[in-house]
C-alpha atoms as a PDB file:
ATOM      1  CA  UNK A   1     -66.016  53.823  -0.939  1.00  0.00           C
ATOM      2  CA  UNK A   2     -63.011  52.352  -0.625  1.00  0.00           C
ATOM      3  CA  UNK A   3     -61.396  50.113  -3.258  1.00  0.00           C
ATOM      4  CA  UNK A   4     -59.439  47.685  -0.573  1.00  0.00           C
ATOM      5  CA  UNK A   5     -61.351  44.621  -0.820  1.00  0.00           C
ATOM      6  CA  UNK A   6     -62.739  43.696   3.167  1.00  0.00           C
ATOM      7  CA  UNK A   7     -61.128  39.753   2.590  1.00  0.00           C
ATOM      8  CA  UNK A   8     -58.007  38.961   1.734  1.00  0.00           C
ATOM      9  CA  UNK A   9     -58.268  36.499  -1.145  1.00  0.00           C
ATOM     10  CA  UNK A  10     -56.512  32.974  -1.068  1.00  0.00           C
ATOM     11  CA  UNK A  11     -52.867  33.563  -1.458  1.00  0.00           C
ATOM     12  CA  UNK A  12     -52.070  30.339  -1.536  1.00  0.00           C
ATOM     13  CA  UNK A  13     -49.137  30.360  -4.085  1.00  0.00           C
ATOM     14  CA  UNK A  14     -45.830  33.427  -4.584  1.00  0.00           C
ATOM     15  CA  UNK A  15     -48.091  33.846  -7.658  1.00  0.00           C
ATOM     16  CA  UNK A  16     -51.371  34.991  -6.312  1.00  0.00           C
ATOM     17  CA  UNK A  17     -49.496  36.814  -3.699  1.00  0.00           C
ATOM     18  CA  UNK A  18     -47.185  39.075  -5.981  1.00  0.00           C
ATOM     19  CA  UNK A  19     -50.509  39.628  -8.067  1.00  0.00           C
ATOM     20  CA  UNK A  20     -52.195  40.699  -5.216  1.00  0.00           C
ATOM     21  CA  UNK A  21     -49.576  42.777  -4.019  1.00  0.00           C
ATOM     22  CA  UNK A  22     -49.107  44.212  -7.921  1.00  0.00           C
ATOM     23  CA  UNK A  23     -52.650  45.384  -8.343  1.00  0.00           C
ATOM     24  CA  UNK A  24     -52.919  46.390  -5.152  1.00  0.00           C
ATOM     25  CA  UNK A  25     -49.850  49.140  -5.921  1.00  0.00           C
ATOM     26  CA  UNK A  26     -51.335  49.539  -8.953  1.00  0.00           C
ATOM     27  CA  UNK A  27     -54.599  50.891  -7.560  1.00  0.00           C
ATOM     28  CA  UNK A  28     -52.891  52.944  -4.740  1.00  0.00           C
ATOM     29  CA  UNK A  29     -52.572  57.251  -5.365  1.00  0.00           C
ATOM     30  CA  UNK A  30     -48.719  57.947  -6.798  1.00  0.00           C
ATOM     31  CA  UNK A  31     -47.515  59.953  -3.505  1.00  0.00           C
ATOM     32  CA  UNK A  32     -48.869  56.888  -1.766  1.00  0.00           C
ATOM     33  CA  UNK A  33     -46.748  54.328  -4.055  1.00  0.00           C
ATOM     34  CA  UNK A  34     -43.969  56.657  -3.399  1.00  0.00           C
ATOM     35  CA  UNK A  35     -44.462  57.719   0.452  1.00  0.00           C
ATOM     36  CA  UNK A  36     -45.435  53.810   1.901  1.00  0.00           C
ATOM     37  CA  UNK A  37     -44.531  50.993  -1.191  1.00  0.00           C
ATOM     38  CA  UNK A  38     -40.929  52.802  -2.688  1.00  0.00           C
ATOM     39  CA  UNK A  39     -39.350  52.048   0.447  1.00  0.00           C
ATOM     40  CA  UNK A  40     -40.596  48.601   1.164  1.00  0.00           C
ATOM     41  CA  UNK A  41     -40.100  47.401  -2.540  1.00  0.00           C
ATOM     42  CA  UNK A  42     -36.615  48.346  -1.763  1.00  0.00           C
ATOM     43  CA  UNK A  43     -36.402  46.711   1.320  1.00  0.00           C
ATOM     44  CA  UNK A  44     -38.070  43.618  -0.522  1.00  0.00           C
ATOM     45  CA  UNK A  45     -35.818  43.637  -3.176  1.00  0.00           C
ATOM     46  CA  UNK A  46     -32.262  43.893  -1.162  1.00  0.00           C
ATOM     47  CA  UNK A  47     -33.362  41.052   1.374  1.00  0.00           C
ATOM     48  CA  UNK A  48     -30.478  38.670   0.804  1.00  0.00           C
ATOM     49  CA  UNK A  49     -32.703  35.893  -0.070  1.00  0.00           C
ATOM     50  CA  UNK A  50     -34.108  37.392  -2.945  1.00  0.00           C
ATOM     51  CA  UNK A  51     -31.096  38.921  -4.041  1.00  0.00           C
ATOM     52  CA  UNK A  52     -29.826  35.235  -4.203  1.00  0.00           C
ATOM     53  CA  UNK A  53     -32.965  34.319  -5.968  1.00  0.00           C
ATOM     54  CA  UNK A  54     -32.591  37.104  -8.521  1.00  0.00           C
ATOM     55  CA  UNK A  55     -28.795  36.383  -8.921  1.00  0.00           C
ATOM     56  CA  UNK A  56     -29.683  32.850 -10.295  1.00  0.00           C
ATOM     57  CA  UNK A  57     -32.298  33.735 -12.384  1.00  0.00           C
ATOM     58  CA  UNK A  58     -32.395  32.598 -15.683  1.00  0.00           C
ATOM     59  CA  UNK A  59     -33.971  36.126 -16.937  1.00  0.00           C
ATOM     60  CA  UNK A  60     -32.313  38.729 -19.156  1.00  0.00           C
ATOM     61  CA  UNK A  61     -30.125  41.151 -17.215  1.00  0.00           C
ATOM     62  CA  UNK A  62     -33.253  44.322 -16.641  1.00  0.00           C
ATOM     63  CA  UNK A  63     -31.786  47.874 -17.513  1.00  0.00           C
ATOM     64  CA  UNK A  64     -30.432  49.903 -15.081  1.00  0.00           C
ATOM     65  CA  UNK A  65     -32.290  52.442 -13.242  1.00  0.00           C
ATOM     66  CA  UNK A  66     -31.259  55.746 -12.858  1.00  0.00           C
ATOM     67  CA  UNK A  67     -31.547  56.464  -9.005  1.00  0.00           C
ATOM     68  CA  UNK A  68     -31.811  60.709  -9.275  1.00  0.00           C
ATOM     69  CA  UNK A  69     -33.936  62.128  -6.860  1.00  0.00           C
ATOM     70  CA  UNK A  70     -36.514  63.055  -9.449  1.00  0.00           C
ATOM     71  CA  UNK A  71     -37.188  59.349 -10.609  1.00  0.00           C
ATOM     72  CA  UNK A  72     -40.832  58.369 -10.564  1.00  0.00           C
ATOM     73  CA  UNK A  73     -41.805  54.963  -9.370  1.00  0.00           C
END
């Protein structure tokens, strides 16, 4: 049985969407994560608007990630 629920729940705010979207990588197999979300997190993350978004955050800077070919997600 699979564990993708068969209705999408309300995402009716960012916040229930990115948790969604969280547990939903979360629950996903590691080549999967790595094959199918790596490359659309990274898309994601270097759409100009949220680069703008993340550029005015308030937040403390995050480390930096080492981008070697044999990083795991």
């Amino acid at each position: 049985m699979s564990n993708t629920p068969t209705q999408l729940p309300a995402l009716d705010s960012p916040e229930k969407a990115f948790d969604y979207i969280l547990t939903s990588i979360i629950r996903t197999e590691l080549h999967i994560q790595l094959a199918k979300v790596k490359p659309n997190l990274l898309r994601f993350i270097l759409h100009p608007i949220i680069k703008e978004l993340i550029g005015k955050s308030n937040a403390p800077a995050q480390p930096t990630v080492d981008n070697s070919p044999n990083l795991d997600i």
